[in-house]
C-alpha atoms as a PDB file:
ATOM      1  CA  UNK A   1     -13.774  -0.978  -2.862  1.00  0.00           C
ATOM      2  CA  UNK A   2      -9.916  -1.163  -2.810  1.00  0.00           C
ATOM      3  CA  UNK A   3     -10.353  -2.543  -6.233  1.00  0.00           C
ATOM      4  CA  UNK A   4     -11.699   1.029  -7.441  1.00  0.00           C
ATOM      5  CA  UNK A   5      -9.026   2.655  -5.664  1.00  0.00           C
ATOM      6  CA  UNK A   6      -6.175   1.310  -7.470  1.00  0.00           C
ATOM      7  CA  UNK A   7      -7.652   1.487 -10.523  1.00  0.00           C
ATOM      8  CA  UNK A   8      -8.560   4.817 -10.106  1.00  0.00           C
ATOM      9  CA  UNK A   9      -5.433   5.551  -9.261  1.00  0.00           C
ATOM     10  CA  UNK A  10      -4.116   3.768 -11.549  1.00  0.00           C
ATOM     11  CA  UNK A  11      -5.378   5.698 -13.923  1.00  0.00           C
ATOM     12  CA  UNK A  12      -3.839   9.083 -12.694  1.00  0.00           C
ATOM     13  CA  UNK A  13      -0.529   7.578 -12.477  1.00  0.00           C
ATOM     14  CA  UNK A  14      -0.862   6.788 -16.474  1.00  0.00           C
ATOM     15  CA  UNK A  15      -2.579  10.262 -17.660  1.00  0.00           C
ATOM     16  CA  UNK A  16      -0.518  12.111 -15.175  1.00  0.00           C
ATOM     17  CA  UNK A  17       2.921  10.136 -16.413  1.00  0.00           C
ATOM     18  CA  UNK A  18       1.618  10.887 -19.683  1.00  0.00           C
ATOM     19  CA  UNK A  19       1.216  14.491 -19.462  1.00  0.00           C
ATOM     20  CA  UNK A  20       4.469  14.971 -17.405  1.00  0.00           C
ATOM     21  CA  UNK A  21       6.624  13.418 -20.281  1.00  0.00           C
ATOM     22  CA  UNK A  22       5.063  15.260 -22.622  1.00  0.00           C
ATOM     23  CA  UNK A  23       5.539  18.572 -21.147  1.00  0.00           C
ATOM     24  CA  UNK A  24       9.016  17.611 -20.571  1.00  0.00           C
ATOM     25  CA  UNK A  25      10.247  16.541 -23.900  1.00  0.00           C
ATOM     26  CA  UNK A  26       8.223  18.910 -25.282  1.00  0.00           C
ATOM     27  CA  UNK A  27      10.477  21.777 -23.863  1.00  0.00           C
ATOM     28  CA  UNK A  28      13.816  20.060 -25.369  1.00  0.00           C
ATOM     29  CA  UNK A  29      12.463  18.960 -28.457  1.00  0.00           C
ATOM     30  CA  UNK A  30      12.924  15.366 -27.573  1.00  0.00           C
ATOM     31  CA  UNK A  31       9.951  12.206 -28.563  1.00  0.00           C
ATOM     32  CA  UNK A  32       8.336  11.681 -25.272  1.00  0.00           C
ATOM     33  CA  UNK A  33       7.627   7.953 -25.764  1.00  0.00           C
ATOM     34  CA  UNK A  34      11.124   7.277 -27.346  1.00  0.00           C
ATOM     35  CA  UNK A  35      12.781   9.160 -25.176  1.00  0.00           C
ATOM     36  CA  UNK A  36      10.813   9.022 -21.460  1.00  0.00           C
ATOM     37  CA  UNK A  37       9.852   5.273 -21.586  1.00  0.00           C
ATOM     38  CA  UNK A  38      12.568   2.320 -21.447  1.00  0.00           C
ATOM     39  CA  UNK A  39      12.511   0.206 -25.018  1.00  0.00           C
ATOM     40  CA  UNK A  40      11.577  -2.921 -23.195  1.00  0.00           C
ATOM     41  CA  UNK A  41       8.538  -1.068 -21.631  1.00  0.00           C
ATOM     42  CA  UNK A  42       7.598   0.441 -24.971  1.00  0.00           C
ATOM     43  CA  UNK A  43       7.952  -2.892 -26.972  1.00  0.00           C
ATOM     44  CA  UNK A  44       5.796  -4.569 -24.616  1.00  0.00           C
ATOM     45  CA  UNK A  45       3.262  -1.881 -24.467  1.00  0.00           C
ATOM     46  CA  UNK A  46       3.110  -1.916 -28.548  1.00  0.00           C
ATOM     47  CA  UNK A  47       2.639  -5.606 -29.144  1.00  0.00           C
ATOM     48  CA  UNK A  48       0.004  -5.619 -27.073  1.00  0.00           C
ATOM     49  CA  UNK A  49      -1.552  -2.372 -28.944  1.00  0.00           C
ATOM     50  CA  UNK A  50      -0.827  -3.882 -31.915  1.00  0.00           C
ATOM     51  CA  UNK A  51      -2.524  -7.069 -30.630  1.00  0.00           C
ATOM     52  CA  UNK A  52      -5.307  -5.583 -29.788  1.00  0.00           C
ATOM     53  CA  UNK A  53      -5.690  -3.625 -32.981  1.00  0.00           C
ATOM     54  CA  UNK A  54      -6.279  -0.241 -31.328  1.00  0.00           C
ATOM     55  CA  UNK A  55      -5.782   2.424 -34.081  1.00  0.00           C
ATOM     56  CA  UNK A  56      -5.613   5.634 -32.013  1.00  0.00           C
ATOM     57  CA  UNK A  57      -1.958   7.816 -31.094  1.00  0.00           C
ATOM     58  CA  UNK A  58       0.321   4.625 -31.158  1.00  0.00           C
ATOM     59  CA  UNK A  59       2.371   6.658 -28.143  1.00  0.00           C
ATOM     60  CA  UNK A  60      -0.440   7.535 -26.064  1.00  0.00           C
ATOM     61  CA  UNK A  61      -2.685   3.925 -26.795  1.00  0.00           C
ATOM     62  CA  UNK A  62       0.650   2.465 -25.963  1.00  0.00           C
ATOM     63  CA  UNK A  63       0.275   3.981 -23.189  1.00  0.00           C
ATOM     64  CA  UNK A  64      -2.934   2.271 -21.916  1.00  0.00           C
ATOM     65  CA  UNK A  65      -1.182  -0.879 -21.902  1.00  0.00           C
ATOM     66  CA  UNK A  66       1.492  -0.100 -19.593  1.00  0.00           C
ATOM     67  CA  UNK A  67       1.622  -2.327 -17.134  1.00  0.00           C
ATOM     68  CA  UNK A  68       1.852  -1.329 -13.298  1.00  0.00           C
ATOM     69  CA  UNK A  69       5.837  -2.074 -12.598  1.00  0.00           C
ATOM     70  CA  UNK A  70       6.122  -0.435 -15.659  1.00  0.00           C
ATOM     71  CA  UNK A  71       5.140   3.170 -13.996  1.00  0.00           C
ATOM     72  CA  UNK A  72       8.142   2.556 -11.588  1.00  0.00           C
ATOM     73  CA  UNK A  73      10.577   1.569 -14.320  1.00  0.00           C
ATOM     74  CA  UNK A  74       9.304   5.339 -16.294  1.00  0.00           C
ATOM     75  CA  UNK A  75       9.873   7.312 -13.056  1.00  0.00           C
ATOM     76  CA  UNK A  76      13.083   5.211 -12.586  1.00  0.00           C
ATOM     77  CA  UNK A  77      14.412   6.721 -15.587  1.00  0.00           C
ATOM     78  CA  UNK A  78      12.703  10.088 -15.251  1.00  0.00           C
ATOM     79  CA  UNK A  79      13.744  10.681 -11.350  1.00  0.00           C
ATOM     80  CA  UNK A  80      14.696  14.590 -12.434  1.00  0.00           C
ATOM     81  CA  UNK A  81      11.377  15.023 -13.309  1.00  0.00           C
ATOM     82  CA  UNK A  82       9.006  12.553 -11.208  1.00  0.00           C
ATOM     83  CA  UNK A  83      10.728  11.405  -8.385  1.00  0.00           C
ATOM     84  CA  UNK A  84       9.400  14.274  -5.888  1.00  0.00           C
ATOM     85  CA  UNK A  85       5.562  13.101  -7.424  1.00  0.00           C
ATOM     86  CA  UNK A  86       5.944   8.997  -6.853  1.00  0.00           C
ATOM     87  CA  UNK A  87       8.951   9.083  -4.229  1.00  0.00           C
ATOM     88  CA  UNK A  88       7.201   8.252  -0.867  1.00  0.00           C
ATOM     89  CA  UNK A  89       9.533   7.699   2.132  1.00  0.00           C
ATOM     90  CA  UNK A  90       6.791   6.572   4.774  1.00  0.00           C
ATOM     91  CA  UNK A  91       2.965   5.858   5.316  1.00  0.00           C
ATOM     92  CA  UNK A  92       3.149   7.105   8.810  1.00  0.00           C
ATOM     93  CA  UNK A  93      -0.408   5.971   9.333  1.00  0.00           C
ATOM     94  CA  UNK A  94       0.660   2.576   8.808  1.00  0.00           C
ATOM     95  CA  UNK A  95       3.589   3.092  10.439  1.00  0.00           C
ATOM     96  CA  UNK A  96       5.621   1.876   7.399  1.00  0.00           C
ATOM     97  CA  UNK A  97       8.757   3.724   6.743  1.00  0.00           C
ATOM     98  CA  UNK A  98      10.841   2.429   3.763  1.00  0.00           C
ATOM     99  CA  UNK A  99      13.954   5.299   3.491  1.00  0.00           C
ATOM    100  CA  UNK A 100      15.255   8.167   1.467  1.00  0.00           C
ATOM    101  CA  UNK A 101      17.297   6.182  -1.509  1.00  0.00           C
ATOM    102  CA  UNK A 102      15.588   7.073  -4.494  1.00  0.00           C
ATOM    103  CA  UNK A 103      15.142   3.223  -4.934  1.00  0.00           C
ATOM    104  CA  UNK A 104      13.184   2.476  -1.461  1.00  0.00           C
ATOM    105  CA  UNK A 105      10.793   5.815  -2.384  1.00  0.00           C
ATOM    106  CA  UNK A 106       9.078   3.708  -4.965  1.00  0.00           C
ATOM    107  CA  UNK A 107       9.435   0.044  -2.832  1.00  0.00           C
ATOM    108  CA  UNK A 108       5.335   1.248  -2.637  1.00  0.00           C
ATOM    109  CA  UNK A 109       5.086   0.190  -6.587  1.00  0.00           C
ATOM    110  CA  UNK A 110       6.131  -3.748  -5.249  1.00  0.00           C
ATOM    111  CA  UNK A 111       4.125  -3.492  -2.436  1.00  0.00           C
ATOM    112  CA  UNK A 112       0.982  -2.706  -4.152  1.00  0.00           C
ATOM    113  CA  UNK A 113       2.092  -5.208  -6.581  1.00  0.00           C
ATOM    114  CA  UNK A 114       1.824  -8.076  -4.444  1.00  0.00           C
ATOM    115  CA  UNK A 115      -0.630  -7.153  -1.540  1.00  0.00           C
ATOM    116  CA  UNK A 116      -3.054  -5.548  -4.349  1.00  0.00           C
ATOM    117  CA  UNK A 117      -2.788  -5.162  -8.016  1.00  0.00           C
ATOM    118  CA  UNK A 118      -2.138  -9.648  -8.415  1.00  0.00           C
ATOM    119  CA  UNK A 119      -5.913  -9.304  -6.676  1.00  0.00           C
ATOM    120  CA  UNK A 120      -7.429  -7.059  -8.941  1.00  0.00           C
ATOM    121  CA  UNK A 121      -5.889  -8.321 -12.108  1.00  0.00           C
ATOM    122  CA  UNK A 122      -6.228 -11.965 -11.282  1.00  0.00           C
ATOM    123  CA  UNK A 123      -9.709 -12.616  -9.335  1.00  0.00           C
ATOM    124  CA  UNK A 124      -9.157 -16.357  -8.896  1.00  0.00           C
ATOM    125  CA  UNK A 125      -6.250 -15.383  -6.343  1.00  0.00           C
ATOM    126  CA  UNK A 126      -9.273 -13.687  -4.044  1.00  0.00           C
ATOM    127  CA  UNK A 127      -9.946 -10.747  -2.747  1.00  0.00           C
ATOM    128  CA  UNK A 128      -7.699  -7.563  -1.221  1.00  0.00           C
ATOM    129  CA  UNK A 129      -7.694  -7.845   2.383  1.00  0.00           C
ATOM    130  CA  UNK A 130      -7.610  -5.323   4.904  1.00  0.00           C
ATOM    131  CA  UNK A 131      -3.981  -4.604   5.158  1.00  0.00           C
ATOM    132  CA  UNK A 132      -4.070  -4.347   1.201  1.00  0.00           C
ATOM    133  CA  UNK A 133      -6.706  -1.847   1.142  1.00  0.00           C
ATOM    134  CA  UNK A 134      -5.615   0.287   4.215  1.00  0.00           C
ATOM    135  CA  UNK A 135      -2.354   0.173   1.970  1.00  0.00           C
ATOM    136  CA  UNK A 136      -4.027   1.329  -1.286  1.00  0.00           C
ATOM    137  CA  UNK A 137      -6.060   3.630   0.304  1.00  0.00           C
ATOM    138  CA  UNK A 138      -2.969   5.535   2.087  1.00  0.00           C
ATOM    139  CA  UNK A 139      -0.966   5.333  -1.462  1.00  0.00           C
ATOM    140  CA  UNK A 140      -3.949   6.199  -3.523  1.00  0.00           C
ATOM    141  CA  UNK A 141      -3.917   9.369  -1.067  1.00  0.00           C
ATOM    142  CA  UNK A 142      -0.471  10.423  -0.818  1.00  0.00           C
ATOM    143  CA  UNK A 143      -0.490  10.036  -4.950  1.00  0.00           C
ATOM    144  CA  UNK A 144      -3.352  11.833  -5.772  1.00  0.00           C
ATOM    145  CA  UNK A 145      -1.987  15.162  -3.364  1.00  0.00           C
ATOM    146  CA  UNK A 146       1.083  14.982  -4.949  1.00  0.00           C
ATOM    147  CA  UNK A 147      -0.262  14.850  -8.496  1.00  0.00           C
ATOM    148  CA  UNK A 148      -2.205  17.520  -7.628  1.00  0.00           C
ATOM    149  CA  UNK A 149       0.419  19.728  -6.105  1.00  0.00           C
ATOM    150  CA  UNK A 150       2.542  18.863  -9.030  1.00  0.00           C
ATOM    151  CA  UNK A 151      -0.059  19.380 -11.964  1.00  0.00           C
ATOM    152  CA  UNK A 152      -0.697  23.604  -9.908  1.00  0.00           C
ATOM    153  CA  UNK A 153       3.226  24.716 -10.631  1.00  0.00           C
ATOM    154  CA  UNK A 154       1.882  24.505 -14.371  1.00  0.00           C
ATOM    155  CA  UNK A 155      -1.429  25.714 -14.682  1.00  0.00           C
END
């Protein structure tokens, strides 16, 4: 169950990234890829396209092998544009509370990290336990409202 939460949202984080960059760089005439996503990030994402022999969009299959710290490294470097979607100061309904530095607004990225995504990429370290899904679950929320309030200022 918590398993299908993060990867479904996951997935929104990487089409919604996606579509964000594109819309942005599209306006200045800038690359998106080249210009939105850190080199290192990119150069791992393409070896592993490449690796896998994918032959669709080399910048959006790139895309799909982002891995999850490298969301927070993209928003890092695109704060103008995505902080106010991925910064989250508090879960009050966990009654965690990390700050308002643009840095402790994504501390959620290393928290799901270690209390979830290590589970659901790597099944021999067991399963997500409660505190990992109550975790995902309240993210997975907060995300998915904030995608969705961001996506309505440009329809």
């Amino acid at each position: 169950m918590g398993t299908d939460i993060f990867r479904g949202m996951e997935r929104e984080i990487r089409d919604h990234i996606v579509e964000s960059l594109k819309r942005d760089y599209k306006d200045s005439g800038k690359y998106w890829w080249g210009e939105g996503v850190p080199q290192n990030v990119r150069t791992k994402a393409g070896h592993r396209r490449e690796e896998d022999g994918t032959r669709e969009d080399p910048e959006y299959a790139s895309s799909k092998y982002l891995d999850w710290l490298d969301f927070k490294k993209i928003i890092e470097r695109n704060k103008p544009t995505l902080l106010e979607t991925y910064g989250i100061s508090s879960l009050p309904a966990l009654g965690v509370e990390w700050g308002s530095s643009h840095a402790k607004k994504l501390k959620w990225f290393d928290l799901i990290n270690s209390k979830v995504r290590r589970y659901v990429g790597h099944s021999s370290k067991g399963r997500i336990n409660k505190q990992g899904y109550e975790l995902v679950r309240e993210v997975s929320d907060v995300i998915k409202k904030n995608i969705d309030d961001d996506r309505s200022k440009w329809s």
